[in-house]
PDB file of N, CA and C in Angstrom:
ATOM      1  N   UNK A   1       0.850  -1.164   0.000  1.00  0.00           N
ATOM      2  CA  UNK A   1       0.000   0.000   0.000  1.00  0.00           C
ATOM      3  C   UNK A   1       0.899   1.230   0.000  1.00  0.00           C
ATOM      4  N   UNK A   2       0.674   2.153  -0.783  1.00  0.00           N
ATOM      5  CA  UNK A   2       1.387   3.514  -1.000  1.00  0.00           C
ATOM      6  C   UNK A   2       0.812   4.611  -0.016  1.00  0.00           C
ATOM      7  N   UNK A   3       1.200   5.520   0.781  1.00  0.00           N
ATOM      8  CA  UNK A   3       1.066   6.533   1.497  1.00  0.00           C
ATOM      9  C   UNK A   3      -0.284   6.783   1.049  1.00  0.00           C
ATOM     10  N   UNK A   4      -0.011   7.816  -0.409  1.00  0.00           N
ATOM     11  CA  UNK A   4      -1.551   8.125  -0.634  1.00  0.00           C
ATOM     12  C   UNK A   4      -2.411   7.399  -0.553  1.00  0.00           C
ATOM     13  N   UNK A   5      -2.702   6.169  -0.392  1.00  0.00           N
ATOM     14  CA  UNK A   5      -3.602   5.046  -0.538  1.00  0.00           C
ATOM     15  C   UNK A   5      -4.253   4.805   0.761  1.00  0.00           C
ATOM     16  N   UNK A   6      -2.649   4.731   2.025  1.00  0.00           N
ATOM     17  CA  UNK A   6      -2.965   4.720   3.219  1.00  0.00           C
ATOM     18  C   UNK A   6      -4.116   6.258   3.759  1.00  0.00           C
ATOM     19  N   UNK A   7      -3.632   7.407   3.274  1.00  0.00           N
ATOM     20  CA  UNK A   7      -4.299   8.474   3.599  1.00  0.00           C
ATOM     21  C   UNK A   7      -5.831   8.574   3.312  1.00  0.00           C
ATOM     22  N   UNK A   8      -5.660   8.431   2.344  1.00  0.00           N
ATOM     23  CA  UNK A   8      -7.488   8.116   1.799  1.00  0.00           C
ATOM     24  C   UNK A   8      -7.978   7.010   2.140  1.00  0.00           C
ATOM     25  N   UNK A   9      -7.802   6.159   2.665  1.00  0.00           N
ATOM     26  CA  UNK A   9      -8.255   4.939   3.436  1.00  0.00           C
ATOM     27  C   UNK A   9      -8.775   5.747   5.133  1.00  0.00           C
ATOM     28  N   UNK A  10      -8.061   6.138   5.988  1.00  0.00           N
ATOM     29  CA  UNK A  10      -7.864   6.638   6.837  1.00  0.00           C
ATOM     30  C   UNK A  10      -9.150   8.200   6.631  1.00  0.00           C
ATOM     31  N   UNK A  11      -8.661   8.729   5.818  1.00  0.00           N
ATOM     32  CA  UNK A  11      -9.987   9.831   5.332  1.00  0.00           C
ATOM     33  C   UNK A  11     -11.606   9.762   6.195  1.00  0.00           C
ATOM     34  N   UNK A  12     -11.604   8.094   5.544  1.00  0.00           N
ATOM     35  CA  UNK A  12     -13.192   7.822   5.875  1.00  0.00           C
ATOM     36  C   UNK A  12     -13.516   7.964   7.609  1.00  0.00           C
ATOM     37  N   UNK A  13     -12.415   7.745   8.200  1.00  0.00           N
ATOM     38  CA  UNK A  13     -12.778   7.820   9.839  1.00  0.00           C
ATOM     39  C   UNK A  13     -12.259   9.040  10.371  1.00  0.00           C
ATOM     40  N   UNK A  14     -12.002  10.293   9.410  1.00  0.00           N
ATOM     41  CA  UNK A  14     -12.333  11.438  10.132  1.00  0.00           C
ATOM     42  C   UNK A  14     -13.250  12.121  10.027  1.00  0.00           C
ATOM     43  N   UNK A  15     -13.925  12.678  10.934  1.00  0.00           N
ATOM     44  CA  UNK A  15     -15.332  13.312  10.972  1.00  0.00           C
ATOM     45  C   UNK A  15     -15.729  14.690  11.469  1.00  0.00           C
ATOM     46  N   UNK A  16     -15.460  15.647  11.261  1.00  0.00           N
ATOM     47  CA  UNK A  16     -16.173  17.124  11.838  1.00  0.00           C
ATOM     48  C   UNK A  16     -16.522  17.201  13.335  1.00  0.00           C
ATOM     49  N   UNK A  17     -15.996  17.757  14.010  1.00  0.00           N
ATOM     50  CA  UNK A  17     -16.317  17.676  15.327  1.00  0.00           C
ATOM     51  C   UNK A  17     -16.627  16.576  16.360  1.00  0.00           C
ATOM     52  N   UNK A  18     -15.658  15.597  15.953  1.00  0.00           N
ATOM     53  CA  UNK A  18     -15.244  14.158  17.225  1.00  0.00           C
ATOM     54  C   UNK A  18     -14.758  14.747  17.942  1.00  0.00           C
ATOM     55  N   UNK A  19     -15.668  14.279  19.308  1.00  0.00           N
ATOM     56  CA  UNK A  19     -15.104  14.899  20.443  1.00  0.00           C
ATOM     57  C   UNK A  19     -13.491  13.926  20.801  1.00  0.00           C
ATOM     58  N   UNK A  20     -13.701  12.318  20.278  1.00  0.00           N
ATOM     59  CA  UNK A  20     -12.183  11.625  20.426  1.00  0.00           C
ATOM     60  C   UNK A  20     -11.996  11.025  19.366  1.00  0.00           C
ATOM     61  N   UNK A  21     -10.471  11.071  19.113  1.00  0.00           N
ATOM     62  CA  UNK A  21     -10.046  10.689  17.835  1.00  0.00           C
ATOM     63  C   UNK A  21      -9.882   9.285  17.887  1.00  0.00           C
ATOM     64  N   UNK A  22     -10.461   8.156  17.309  1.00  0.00           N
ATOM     65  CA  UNK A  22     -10.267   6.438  17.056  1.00  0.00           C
ATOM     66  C   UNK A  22      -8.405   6.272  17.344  1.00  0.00           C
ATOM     67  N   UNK A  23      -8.205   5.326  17.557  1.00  0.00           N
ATOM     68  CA  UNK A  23      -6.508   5.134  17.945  1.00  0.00           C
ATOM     69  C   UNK A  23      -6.414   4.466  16.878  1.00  0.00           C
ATOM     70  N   UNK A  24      -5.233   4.223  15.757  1.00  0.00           N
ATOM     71  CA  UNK A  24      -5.013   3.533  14.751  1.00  0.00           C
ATOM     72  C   UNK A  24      -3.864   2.022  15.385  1.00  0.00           C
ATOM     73  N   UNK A  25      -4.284   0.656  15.410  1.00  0.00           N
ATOM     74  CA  UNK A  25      -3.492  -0.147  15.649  1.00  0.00           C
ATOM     75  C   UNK A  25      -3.050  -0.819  14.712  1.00  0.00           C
ATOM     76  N   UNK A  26      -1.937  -2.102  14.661  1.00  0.00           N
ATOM     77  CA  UNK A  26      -2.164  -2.989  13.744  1.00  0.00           C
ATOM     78  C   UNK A  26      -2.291  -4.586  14.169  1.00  0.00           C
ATOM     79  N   UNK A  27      -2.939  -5.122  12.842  1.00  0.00           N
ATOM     80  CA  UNK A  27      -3.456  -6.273  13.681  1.00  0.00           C
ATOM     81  C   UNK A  27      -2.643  -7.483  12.443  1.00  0.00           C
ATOM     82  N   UNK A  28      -2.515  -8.643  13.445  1.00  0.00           N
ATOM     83  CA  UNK A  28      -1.902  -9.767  12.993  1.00  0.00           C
ATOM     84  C   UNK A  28      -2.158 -11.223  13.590  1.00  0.00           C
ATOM     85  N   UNK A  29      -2.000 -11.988  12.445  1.00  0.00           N
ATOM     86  CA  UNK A  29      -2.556 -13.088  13.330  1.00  0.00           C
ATOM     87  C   UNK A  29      -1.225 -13.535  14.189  1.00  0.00           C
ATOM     88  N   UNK A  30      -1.752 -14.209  15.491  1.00  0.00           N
ATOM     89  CA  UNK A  30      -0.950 -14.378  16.545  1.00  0.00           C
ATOM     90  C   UNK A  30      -0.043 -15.333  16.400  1.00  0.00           C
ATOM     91  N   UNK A  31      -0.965 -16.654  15.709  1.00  0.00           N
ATOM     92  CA  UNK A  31       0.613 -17.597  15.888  1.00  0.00           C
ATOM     93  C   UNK A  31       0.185 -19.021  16.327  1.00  0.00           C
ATOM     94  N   UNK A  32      -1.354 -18.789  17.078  1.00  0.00           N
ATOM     95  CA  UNK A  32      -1.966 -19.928  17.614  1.00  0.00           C
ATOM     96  C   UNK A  32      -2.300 -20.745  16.670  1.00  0.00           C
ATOM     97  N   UNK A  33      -3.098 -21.997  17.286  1.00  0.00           N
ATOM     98  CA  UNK A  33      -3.596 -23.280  16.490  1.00  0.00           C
ATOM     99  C   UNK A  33      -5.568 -22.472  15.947  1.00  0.00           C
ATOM    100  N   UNK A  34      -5.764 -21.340  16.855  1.00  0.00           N
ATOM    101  CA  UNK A  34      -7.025 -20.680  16.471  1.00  0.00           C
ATOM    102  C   UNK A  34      -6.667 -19.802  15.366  1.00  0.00           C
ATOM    103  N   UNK A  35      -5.313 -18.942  15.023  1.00  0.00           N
ATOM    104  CA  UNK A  35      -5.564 -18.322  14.233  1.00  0.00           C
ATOM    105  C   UNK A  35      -5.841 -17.102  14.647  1.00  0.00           C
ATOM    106  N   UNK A  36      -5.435 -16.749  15.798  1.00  0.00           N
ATOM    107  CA  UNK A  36      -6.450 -15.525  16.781  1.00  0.00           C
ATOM    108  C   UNK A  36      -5.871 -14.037  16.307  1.00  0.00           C
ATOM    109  N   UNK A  37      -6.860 -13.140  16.111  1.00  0.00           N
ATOM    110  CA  UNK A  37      -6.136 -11.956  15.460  1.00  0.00           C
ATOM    111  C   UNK A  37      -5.996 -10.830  16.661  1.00  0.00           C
ATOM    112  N   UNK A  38      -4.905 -10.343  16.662  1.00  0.00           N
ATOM    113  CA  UNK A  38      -4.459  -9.847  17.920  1.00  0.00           C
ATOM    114  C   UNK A  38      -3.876  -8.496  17.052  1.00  0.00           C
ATOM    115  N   UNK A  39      -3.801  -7.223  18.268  1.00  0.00           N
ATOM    116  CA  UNK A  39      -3.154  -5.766  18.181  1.00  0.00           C
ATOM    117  C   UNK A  39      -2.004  -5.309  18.322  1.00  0.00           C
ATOM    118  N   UNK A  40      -1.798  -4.416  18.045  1.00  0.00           N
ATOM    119  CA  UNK A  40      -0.505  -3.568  18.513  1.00  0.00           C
ATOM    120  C   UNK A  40      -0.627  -2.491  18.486  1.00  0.00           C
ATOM    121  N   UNK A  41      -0.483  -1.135  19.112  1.00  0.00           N
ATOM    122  CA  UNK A  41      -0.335  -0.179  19.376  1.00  0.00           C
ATOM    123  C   UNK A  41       0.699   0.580  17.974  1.00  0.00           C
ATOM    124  N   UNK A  42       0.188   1.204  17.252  1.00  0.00           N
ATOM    125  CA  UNK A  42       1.384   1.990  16.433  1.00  0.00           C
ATOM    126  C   UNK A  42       2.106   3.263  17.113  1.00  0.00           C
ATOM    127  N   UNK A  43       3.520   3.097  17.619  1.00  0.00           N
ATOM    128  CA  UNK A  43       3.982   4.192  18.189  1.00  0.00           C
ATOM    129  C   UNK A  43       5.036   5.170  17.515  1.00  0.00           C
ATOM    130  N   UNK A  44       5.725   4.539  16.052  1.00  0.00           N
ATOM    131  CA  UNK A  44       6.935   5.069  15.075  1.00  0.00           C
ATOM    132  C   UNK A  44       5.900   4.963  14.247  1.00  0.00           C
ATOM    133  N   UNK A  45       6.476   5.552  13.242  1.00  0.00           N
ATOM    134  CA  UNK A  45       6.540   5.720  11.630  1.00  0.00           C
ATOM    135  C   UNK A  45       7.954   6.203  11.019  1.00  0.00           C
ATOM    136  N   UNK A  46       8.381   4.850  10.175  1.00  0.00           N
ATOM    137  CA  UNK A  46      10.051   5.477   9.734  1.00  0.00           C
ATOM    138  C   UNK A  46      10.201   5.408   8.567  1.00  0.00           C
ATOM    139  N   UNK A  47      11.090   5.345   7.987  1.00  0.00           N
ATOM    140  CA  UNK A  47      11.424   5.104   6.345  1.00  0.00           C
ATOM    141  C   UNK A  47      12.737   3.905   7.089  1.00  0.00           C
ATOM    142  N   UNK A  48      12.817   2.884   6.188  1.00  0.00           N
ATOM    143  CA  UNK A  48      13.631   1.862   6.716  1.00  0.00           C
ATOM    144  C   UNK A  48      13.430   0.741   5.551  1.00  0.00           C
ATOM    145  N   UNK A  49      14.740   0.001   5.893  1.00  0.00           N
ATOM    146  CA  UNK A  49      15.070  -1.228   4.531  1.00  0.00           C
ATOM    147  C   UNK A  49      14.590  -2.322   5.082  1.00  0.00           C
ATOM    148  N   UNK A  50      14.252  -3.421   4.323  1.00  0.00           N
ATOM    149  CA  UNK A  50      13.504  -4.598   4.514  1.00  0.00           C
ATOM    150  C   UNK A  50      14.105  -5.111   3.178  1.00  0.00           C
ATOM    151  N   UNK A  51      14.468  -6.847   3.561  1.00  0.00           N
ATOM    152  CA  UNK A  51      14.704  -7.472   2.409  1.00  0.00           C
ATOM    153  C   UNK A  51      14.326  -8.971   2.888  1.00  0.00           C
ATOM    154  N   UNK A  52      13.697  -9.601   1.613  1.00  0.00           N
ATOM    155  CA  UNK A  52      13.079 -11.030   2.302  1.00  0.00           C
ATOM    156  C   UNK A  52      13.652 -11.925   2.628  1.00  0.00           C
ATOM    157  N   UNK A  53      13.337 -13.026   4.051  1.00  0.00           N
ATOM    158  CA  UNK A  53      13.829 -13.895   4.667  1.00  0.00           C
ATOM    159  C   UNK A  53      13.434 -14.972   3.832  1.00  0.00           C
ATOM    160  N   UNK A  54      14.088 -16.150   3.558  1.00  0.00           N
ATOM    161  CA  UNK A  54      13.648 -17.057   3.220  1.00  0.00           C
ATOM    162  C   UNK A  54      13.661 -17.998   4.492  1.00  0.00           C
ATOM    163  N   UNK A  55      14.108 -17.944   5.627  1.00  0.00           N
ATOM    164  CA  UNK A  55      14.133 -18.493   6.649  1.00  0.00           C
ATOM    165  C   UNK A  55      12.179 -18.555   6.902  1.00  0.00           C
ATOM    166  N   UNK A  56      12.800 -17.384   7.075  1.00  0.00           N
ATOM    167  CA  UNK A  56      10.963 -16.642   7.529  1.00  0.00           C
ATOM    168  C   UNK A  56       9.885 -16.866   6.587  1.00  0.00           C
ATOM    169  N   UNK A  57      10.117 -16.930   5.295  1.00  0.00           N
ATOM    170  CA  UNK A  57       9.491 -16.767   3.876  1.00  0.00           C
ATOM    171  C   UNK A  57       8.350 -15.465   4.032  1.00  0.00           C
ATOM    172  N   UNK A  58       9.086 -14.058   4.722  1.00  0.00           N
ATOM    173  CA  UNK A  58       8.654 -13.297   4.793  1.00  0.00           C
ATOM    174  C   UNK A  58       9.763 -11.930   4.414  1.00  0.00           C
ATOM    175  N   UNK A  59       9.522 -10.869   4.652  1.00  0.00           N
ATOM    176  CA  UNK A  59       9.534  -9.421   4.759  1.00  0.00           C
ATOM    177  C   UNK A  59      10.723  -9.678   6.520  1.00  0.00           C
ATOM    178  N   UNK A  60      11.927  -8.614   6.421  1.00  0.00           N
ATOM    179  CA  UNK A  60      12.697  -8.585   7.242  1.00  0.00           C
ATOM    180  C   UNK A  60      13.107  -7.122   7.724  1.00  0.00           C
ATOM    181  N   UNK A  61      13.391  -6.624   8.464  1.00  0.00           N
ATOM    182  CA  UNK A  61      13.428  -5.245   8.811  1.00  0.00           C
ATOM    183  C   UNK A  61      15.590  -5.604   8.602  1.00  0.00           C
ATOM    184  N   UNK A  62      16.057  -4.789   7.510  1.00  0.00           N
ATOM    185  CA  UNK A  62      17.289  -5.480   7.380  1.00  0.00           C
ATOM    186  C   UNK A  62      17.873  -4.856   8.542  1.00  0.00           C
ATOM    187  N   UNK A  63      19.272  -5.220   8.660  1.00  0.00           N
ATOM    188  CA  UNK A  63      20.082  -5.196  10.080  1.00  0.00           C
ATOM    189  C   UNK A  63      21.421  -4.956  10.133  1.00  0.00           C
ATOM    190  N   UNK A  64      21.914  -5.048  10.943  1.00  0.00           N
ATOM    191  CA  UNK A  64      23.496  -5.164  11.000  1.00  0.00           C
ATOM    192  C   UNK A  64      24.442  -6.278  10.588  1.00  0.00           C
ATOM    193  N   UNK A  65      23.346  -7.133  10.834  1.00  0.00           N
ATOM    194  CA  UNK A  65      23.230  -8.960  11.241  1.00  0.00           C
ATOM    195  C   UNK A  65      22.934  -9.716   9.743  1.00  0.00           C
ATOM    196  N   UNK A  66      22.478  -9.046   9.085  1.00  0.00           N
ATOM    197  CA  UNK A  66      22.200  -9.385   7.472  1.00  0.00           C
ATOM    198  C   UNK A  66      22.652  -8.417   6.900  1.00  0.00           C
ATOM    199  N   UNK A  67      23.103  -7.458   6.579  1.00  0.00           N
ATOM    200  CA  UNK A  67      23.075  -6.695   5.748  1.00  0.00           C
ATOM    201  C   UNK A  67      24.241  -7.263   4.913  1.00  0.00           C
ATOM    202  N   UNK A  68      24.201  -7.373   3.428  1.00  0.00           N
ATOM    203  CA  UNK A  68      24.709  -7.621   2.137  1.00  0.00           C
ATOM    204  C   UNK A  68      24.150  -9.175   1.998  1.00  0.00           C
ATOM    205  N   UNK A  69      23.200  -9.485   2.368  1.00  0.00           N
ATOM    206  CA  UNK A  69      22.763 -10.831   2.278  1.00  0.00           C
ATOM    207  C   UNK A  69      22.146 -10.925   0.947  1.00  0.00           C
ATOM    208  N   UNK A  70      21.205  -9.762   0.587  1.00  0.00           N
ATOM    209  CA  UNK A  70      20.117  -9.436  -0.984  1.00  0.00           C
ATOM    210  C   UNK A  70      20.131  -7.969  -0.541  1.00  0.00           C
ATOM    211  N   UNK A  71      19.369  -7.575  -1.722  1.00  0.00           N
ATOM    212  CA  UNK A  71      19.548  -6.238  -2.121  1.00  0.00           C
ATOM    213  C   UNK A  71      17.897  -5.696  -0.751  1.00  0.00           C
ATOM    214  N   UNK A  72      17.919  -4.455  -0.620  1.00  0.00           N
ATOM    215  CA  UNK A  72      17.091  -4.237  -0.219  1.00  0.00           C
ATOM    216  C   UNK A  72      16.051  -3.408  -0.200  1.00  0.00           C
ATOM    217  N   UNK A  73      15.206  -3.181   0.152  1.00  0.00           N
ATOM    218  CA  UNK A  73      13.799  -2.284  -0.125  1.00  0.00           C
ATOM    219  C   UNK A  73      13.623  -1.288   1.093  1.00  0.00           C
ATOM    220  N   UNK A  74      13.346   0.467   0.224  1.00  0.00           N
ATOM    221  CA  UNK A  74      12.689   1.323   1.053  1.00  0.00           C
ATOM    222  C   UNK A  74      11.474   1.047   1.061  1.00  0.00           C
ATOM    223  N   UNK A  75      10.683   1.481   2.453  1.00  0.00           N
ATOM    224  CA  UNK A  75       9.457   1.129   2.907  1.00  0.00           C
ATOM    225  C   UNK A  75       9.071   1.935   3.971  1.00  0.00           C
ATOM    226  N   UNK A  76       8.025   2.387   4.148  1.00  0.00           N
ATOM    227  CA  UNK A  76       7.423   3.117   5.198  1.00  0.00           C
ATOM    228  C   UNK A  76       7.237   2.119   6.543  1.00  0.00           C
ATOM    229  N   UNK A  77       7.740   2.643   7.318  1.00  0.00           N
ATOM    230  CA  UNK A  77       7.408   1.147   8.294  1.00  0.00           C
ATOM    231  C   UNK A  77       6.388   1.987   9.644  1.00  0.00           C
ATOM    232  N   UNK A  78       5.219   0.917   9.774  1.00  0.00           N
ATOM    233  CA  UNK A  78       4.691   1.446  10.905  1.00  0.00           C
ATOM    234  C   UNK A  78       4.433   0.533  12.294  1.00  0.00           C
ATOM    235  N   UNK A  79       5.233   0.784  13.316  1.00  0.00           N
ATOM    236  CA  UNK A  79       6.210  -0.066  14.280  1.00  0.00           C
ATOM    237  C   UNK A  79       5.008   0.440  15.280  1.00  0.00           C
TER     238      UNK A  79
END
């Protein structure tokens, strides 16, 4: 998802005179044998590299610890 995409998504839940603003979290599934979808609090927003794990067969926040492993990707990250 691209910034602008995120913004106009977000659009729809602002409203003219809320007395409180909704908290934005993110959600993921946990890990269990249910599948259970669980929160997190968003407290950063950064610009930061990510390059994929095949360990993980996911998305990696790159490191000190990998770095020159594959090439890597800017990304908005929201931590």
């Amino acid at each position: 998802m691209k910034p602008s995409e995120l913004i106009e998504e977000l659009k729809q839940f602002q409203k003219e005179n809320v007395e409180e603003e909704l908290d934005v979290e993110f959600a993921y599934d946990y890990g269990d044998h249910c599948h259970s979808i669980v929160t997190e609090s968003i407290n950063t927003v950064e610009q930061t590299a990510i390059r994929y794990s095949s360990y993980h067969q996911k998305n990696t926040v790159a490191n000190d610890e990998n770095d020159g492993e594959d090439e890597t990707t800017q990304v908005i990250l929201l931590q």
